[in-house]
N, C-alpha and C. Protein backbone atom coordinates (compact mmCIF):
# COMPACT_ATOMS: atom_id res chain seq x y z
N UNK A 1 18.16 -5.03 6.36
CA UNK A 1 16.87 -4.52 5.89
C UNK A 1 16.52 -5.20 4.57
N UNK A 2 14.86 -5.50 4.40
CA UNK A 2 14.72 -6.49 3.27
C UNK A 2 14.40 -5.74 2.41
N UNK A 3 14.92 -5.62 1.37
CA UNK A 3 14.25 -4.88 0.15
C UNK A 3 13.69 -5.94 -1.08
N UNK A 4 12.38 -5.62 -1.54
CA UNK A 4 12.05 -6.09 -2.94
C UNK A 4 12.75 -6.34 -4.19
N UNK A 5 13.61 -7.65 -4.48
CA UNK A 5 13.97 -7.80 -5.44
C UNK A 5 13.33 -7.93 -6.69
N UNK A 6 13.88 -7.18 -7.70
CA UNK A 6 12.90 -7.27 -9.20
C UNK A 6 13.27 -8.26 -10.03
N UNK A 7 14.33 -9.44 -9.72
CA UNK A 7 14.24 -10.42 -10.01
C UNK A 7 12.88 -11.39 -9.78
N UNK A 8 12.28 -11.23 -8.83
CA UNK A 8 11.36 -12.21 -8.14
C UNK A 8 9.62 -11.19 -8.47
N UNK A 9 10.01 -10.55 -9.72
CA UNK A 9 8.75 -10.13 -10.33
C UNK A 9 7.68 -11.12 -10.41
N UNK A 10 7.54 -12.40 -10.50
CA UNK A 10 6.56 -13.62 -10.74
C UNK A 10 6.17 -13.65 -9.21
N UNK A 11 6.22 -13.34 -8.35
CA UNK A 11 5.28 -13.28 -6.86
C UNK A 11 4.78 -11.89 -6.42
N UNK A 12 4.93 -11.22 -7.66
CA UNK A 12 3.57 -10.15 -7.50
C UNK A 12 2.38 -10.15 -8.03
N UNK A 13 2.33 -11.10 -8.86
CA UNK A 13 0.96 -11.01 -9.61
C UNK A 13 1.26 -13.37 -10.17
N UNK A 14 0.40 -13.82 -8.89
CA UNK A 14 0.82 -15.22 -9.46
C UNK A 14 -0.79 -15.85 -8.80
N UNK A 15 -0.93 -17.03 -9.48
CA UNK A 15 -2.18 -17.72 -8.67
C UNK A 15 -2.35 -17.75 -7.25
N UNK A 16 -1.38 -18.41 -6.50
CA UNK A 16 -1.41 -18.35 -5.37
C UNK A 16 -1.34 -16.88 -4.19
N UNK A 17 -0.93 -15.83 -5.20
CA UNK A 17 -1.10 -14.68 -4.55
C UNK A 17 -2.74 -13.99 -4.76
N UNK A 18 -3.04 -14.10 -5.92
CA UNK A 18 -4.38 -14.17 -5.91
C UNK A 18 -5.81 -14.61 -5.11
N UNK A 19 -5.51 -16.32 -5.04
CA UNK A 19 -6.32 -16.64 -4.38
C UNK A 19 -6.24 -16.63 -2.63
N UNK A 20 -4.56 -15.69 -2.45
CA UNK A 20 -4.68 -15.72 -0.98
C UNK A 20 -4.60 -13.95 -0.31
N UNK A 21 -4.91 -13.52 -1.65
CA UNK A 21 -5.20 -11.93 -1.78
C UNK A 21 -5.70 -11.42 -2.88
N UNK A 22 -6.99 -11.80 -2.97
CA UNK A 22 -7.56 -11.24 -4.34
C UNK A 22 -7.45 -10.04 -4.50
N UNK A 23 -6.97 -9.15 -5.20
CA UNK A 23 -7.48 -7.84 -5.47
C UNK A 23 -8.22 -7.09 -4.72
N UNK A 24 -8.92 -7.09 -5.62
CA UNK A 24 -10.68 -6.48 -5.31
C UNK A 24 -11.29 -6.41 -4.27
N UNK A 25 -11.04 -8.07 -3.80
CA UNK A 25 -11.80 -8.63 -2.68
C UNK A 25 -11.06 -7.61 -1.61
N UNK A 26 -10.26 -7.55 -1.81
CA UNK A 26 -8.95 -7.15 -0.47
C UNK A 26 -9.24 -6.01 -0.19
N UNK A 27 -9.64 -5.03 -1.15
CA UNK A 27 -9.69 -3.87 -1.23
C UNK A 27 -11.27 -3.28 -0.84
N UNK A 28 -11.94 -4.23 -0.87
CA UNK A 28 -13.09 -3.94 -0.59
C UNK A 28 -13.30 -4.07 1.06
N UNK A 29 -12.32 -5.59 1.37
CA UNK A 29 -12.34 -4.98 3.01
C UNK A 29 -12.11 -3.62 3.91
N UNK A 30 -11.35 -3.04 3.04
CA UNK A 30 -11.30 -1.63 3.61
C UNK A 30 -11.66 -0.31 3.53
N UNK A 31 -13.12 -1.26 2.82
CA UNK A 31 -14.16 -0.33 2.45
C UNK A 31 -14.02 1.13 1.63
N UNK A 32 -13.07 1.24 0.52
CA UNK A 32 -12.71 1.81 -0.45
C UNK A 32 -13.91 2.26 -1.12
N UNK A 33 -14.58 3.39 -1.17
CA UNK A 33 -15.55 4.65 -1.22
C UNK A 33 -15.60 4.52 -3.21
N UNK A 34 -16.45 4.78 -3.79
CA UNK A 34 -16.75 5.46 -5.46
C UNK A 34 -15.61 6.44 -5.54
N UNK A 35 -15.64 7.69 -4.73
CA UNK A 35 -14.83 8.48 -5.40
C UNK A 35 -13.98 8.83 -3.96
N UNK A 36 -12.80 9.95 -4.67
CA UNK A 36 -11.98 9.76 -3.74
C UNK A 36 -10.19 9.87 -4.91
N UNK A 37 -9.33 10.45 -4.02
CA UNK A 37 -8.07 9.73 -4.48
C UNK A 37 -7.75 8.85 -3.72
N UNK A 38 -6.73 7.60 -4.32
CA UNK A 38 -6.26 7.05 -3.75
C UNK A 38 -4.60 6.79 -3.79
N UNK A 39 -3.72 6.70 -2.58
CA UNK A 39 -2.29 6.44 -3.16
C UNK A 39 -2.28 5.33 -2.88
N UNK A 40 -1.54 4.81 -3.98
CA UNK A 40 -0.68 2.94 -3.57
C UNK A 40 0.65 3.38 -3.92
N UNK A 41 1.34 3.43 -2.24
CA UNK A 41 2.31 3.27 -2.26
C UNK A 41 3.59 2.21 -2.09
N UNK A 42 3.83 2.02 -3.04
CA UNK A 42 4.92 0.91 -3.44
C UNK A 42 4.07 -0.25 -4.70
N UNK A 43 3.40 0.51 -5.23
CA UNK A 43 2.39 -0.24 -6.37
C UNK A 43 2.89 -1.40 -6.93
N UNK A 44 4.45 -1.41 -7.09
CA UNK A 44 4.71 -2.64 -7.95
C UNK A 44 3.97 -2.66 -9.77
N UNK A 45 3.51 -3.50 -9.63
CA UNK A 45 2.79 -3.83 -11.18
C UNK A 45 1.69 -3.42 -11.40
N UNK A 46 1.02 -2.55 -10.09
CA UNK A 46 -0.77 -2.08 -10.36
C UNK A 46 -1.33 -3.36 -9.83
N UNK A 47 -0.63 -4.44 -8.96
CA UNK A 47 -1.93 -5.24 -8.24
C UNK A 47 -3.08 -5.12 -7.52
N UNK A 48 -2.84 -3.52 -6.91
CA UNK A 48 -4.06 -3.23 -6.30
C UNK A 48 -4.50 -1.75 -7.10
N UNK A 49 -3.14 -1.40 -7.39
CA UNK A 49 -3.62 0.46 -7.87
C UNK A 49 -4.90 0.15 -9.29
N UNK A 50 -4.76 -1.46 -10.04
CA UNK A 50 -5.58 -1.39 -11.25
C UNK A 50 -7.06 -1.58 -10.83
N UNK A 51 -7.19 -3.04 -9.47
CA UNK A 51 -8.71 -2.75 -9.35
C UNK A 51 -8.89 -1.42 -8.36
N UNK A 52 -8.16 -0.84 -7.71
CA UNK A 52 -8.71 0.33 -7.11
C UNK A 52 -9.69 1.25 -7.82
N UNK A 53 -8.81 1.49 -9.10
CA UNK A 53 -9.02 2.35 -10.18
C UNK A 53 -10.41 1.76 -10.65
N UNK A 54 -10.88 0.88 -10.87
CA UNK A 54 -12.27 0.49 -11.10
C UNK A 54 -13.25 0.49 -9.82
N UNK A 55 -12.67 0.30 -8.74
CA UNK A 55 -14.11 0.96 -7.80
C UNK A 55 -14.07 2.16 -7.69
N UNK A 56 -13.09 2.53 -7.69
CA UNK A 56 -13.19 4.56 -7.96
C UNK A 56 -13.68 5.10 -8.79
N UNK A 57 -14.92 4.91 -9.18
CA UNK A 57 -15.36 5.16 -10.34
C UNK A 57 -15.59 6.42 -10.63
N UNK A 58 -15.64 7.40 -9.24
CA UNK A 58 -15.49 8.70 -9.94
C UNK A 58 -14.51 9.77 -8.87
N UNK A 59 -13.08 8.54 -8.68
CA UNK A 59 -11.82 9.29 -8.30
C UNK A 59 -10.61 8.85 -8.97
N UNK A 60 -9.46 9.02 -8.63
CA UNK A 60 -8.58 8.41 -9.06
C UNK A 60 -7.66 7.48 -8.68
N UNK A 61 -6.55 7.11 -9.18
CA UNK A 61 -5.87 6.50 -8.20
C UNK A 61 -4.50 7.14 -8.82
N UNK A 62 -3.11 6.72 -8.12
CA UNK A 62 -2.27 7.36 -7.97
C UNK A 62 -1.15 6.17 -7.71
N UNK A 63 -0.41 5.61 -8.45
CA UNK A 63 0.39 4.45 -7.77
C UNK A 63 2.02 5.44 -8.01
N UNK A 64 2.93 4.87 -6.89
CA UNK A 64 3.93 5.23 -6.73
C UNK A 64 4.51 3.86 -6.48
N UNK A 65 5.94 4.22 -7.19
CA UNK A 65 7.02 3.10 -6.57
C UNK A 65 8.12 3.80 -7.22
N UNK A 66 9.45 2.76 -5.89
CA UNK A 66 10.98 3.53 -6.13
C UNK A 66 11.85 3.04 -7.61
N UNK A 67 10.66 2.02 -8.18
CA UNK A 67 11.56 1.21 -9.02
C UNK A 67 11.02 1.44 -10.97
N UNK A 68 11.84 2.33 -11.42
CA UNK A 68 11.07 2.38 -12.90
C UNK A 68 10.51 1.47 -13.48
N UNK A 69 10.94 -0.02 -13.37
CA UNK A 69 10.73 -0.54 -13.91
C UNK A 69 8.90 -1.30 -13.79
N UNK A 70 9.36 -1.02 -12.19
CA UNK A 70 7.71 -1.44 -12.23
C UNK A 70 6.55 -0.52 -12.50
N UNK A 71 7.11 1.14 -12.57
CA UNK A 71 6.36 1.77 -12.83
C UNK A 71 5.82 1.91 -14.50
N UNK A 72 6.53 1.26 -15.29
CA UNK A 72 6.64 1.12 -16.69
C UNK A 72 5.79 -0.42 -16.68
N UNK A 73 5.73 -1.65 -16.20
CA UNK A 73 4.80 -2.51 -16.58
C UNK A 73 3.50 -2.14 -15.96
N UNK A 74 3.30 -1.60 -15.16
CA UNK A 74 2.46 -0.69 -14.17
C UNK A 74 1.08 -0.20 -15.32
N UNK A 75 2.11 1.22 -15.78
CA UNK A 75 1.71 1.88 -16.93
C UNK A 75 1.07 0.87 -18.55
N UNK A 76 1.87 -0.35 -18.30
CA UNK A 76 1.51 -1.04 -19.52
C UNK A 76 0.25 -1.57 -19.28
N UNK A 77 0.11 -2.51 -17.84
CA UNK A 77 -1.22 -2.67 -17.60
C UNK A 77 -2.36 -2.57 -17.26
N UNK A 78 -2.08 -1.01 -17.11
CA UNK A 78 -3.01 0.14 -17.16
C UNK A 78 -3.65 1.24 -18.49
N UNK A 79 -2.94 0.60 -19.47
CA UNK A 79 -3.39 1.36 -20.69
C UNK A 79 -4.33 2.12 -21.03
N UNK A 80 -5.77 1.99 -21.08
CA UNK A 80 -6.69 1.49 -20.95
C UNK A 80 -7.67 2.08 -20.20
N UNK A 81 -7.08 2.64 -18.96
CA UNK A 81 -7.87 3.09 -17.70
C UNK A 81 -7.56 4.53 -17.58
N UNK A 82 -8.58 5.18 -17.10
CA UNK A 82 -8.46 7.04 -17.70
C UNK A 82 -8.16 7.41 -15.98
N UNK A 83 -8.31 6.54 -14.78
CA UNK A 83 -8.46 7.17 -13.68
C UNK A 83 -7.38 6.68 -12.99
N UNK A 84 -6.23 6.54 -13.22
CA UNK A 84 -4.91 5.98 -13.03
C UNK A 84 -4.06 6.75 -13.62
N UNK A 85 -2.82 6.75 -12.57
CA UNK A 85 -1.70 6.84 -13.10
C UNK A 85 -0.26 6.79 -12.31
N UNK A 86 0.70 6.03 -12.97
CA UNK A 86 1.95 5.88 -11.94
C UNK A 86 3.03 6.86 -12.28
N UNK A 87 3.67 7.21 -10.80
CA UNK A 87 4.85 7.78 -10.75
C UNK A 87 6.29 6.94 -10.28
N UNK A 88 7.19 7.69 -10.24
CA UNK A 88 8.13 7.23 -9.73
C UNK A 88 8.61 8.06 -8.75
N UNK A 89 8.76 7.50 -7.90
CA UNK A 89 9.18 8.34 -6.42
C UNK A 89 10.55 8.11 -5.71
N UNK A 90 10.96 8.72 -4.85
CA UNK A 90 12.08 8.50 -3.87
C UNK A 90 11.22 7.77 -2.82
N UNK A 91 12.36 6.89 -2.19
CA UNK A 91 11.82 6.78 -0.68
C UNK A 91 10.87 7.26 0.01
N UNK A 92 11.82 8.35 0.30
CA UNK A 92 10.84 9.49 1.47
C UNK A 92 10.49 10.85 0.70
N UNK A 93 10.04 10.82 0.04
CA UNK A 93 9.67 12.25 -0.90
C UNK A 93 8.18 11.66 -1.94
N UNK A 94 7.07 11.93 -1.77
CA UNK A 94 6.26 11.60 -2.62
C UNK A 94 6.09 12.49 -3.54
N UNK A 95 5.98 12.90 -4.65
CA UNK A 95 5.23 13.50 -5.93
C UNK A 95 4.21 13.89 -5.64
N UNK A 96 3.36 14.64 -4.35
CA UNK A 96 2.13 14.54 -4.06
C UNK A 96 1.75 15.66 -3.42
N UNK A 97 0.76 16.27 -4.07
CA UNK A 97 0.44 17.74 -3.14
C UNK A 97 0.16 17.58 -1.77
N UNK A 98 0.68 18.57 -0.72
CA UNK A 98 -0.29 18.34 0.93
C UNK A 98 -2.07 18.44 0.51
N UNK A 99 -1.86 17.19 1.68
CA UNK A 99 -3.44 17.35 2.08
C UNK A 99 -4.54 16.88 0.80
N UNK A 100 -4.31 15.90 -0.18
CA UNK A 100 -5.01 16.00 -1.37
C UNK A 100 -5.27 14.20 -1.41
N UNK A 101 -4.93 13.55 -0.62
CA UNK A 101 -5.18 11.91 -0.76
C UNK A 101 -6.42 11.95 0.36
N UNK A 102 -7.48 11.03 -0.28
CA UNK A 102 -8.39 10.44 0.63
C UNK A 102 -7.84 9.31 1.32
N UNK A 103 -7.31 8.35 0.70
CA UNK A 103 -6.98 6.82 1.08
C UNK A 103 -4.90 6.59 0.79
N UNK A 104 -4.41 6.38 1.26
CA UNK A 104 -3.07 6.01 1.44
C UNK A 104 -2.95 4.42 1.71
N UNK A 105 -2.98 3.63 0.73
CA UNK A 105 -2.73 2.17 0.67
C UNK A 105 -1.23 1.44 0.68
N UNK A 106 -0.80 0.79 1.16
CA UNK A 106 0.57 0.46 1.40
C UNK A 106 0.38 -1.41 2.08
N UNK A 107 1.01 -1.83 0.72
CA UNK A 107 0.65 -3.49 1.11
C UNK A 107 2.21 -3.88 1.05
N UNK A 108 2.49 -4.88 1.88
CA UNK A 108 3.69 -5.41 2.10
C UNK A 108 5.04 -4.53 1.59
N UNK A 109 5.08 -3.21 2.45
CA UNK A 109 6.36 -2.44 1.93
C UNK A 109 6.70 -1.77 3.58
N UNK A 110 6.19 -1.56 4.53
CA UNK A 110 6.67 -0.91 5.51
C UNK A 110 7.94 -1.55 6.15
N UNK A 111 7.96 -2.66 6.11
CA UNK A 111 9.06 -3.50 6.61
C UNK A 111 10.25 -3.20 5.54
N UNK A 112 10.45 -3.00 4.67
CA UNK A 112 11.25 -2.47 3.85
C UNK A 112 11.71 -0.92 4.27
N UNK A 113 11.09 -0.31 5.19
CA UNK A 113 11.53 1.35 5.20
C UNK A 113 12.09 1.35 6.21
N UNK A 114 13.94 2.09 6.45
CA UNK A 114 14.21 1.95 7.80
C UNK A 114 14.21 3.26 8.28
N UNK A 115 13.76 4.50 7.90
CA UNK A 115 13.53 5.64 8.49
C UNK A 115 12.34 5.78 8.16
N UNK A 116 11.78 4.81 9.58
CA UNK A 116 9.72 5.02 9.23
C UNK A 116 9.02 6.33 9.81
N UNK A 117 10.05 7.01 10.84
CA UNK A 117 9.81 8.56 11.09
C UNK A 117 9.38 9.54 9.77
N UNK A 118 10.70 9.45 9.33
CA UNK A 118 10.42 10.26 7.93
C UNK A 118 9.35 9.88 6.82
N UNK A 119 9.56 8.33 7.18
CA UNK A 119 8.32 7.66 5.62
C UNK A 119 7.07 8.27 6.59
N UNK A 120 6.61 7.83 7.98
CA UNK A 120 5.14 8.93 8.06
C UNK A 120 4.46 9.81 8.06
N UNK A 121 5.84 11.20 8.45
CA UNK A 121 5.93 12.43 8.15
C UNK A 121 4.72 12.42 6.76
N UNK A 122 5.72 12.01 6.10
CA UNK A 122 5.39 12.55 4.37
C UNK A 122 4.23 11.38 3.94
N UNK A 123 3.62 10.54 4.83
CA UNK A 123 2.48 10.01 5.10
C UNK A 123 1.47 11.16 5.25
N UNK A 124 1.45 11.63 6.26
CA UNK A 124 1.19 12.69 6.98
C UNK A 124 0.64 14.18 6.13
N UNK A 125 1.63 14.25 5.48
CA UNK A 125 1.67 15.01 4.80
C UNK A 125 0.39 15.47 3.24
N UNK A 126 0.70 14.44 2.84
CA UNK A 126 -0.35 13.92 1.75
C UNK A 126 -1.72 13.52 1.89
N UNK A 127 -2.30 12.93 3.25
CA UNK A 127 -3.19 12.75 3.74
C UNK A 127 -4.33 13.98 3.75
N UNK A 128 -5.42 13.97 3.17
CA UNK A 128 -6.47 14.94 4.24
C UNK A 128 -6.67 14.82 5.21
N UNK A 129 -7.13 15.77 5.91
CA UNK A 129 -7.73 15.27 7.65
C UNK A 129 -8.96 14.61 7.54
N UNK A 130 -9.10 13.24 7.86
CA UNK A 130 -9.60 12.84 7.97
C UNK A 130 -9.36 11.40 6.96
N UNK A 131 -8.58 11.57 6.28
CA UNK A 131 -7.96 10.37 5.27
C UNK A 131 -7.76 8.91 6.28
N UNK A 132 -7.80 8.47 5.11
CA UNK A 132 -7.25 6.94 5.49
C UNK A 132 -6.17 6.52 5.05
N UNK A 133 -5.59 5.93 6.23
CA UNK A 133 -4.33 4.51 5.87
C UNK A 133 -4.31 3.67 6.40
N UNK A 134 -4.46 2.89 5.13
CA UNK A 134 -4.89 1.54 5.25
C UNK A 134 -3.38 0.85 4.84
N UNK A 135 -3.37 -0.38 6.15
CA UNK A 135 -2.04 -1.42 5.82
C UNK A 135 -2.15 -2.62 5.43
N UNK A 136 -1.47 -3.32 4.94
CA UNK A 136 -1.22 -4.94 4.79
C UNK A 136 0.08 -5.17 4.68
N UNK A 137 0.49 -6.05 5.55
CA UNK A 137 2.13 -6.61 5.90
C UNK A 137 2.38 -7.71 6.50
N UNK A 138 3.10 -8.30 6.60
CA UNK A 138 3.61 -9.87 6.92
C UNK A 138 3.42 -10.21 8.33
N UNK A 139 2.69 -10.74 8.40
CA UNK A 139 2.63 -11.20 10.01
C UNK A 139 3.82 -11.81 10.41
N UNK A 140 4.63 -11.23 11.84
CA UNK A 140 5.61 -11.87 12.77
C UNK A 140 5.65 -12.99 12.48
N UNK A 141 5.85 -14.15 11.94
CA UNK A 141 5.82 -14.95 11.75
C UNK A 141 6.88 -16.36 10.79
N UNK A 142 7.23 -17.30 10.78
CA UNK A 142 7.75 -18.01 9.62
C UNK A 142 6.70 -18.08 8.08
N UNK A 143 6.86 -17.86 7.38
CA UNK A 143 6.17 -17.74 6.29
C UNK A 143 6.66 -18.83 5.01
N UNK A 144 5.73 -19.12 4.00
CA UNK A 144 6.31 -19.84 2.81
C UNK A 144 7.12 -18.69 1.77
N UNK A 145 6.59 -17.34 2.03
CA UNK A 145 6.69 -16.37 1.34
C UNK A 145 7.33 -15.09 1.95
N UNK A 146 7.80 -14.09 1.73
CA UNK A 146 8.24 -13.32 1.99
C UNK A 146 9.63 -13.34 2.65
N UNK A 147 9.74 -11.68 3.10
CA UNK A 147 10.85 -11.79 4.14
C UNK A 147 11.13 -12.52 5.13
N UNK A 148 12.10 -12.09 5.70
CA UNK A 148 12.46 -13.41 6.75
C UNK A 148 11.94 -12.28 8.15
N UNK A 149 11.85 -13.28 9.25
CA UNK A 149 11.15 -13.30 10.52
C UNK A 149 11.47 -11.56 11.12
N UNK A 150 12.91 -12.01 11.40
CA UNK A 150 13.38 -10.75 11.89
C UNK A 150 13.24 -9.50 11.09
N UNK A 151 12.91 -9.24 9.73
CA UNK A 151 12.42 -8.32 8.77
C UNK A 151 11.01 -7.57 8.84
N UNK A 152 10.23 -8.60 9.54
CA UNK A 152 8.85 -8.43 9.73
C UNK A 152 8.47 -7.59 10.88
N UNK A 153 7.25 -6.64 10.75
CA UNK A 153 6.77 -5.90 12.06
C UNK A 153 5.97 -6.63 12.63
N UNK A 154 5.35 -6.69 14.16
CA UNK A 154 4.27 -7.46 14.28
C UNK A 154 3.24 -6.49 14.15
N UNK A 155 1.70 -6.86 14.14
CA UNK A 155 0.90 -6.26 14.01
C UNK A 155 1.22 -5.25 15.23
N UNK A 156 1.16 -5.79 16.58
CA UNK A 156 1.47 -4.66 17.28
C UNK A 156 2.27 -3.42 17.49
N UNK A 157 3.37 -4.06 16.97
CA UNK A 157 4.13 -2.98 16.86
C UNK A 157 3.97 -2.04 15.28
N UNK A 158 3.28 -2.42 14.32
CA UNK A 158 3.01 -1.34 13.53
C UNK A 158 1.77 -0.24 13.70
N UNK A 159 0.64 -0.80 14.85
CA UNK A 159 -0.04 -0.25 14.89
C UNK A 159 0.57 0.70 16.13
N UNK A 160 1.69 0.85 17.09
CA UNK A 160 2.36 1.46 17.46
C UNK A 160 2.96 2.68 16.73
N UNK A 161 3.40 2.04 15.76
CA UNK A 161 4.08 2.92 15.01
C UNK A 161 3.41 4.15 14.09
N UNK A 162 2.05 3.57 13.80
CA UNK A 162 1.18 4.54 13.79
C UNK A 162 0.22 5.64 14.39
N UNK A 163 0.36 4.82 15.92
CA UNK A 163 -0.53 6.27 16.61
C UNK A 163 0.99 6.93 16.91
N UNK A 164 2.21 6.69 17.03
CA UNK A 164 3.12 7.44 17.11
C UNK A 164 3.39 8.50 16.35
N UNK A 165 2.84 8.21 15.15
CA UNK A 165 2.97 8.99 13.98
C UNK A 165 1.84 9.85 14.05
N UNK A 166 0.61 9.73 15.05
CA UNK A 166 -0.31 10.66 15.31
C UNK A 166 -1.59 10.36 14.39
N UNK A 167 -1.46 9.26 13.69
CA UNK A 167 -2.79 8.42 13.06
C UNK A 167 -3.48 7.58 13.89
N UNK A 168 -4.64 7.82 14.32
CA UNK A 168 -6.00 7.28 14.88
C UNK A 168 -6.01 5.67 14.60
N UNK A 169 -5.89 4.81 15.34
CA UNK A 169 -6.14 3.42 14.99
C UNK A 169 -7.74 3.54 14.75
N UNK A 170 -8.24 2.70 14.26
CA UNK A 170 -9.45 2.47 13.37
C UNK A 170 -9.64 0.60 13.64
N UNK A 171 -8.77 0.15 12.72
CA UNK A 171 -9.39 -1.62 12.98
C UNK A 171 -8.59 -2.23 12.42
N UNK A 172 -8.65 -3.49 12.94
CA UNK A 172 -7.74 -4.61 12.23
C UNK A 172 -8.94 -5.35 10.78
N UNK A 173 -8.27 -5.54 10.04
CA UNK A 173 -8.66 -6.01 8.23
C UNK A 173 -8.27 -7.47 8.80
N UNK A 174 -9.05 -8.58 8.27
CA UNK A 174 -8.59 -10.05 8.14
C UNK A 174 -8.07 -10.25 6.82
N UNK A 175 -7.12 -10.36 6.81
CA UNK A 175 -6.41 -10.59 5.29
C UNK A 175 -6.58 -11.78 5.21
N UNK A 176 -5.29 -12.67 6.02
CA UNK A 176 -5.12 -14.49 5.63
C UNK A 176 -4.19 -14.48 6.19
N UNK A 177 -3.62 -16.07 6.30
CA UNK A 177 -3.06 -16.39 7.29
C UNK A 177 -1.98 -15.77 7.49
N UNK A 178 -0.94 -15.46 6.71
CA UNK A 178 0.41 -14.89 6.32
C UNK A 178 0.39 -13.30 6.78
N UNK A 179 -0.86 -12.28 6.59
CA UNK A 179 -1.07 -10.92 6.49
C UNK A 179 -1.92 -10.19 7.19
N UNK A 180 -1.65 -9.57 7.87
CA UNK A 180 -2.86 -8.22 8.92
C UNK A 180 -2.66 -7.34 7.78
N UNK A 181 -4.23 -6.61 8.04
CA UNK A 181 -4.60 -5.48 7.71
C UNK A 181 -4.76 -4.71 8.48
N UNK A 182 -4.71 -3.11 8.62
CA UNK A 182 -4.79 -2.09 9.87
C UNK A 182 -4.70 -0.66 9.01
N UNK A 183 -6.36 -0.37 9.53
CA UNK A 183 -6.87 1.30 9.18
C UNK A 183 -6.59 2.14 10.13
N UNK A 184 -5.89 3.11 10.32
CA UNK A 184 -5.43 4.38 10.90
C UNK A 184 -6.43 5.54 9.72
N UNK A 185 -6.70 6.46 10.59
CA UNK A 185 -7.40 7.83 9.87
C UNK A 185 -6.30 9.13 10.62
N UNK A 186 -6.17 10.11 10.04
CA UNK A 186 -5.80 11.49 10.08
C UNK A 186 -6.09 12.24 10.64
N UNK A 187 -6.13 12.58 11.81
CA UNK A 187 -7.55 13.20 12.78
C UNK A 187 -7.05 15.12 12.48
């Protein structure tokens, strides 16, 4: 199982991740609402939880990750911003009231979880009815970047893994060449 090394902090926030996942841009494909909460789960450094937090202009956002450390540069480069804020979480246990997230964001971390029963449960859990979760993850594929092949879900099989979990498929997101996107809602 591949887990995120925090050695290799410089390929979360680098040019080439940028221009082949802008922010903003990315986030806007999945049509991310003014207000609203939002979770980013597995936030890392605030690559997406910081512009979230600026189109939410009158919700919040909410970043989680398992690793203090990123929740502490997180926090640093978020100073600044009143509608943010990171936690630190377990695995499978979020910090998060039932039923109180509009949007559940999760970019390149599902392939990292090997009890994805339990990680959707508590998906599940946090969601309103009618919420969104929205994905981005490594396409099946050989890559310049990321995990290796056998680490990776294919699109099909994660969008499996989500009506299993009893989330509504919705649509495939065009990310880029390397990444699918995929909206599930909460019915």
């Amino acid at each position: 199982m591949h887990k995120f090394n925090i050695k290799s902090l410089e390929k979360l926030d680098n040019p080439k991740r940028r221009q082949l996942m802008p922010p903003a841009q990315t986030l806007k494909k999945f049509h991310i609402g003014v207000s609203g909460t939002l979770l980013d789960i597995g936030c890392g450094i605030g690559y997406f939880s910081i512009p979230a937090a600026n189109m939410l202009k009158q919700g919040k956002v909410i970043g989680l990750d398992i690793m203090p450390e990123m929740i502490d540069i997180a926090k640093g480069k978020a100073a600044n911003i009143t509608n943010i804020e990171f936690i630190k979480n377990e695995e499978y246990s979020f910090p998060i009231d039932d039923t109180s997230i509009d949007y559940v964001f999760i970019s390149n971390v599902i392939h990292e979880i090997e009890n994805k029963t339990k990680y959707f449960n508590e998906i599940r859990r946090v969601l309103k009815t009618g919420g969104l979760l929205c994905i981005i993850d490594w396409k099946k594929k050989e890559t310049e970047m990321g995990p290796s092949v056998k680490d990776k879900i294919s699109k099909e099989e994660m969008i499996k893994i989500c009506i299993d979990a009893n989330l509504k498929y919705i649509e495939d997101i065009s990310i880029n060449m390397d990444h699918y996107g995929l909206k599930f809602q909460l019915s």
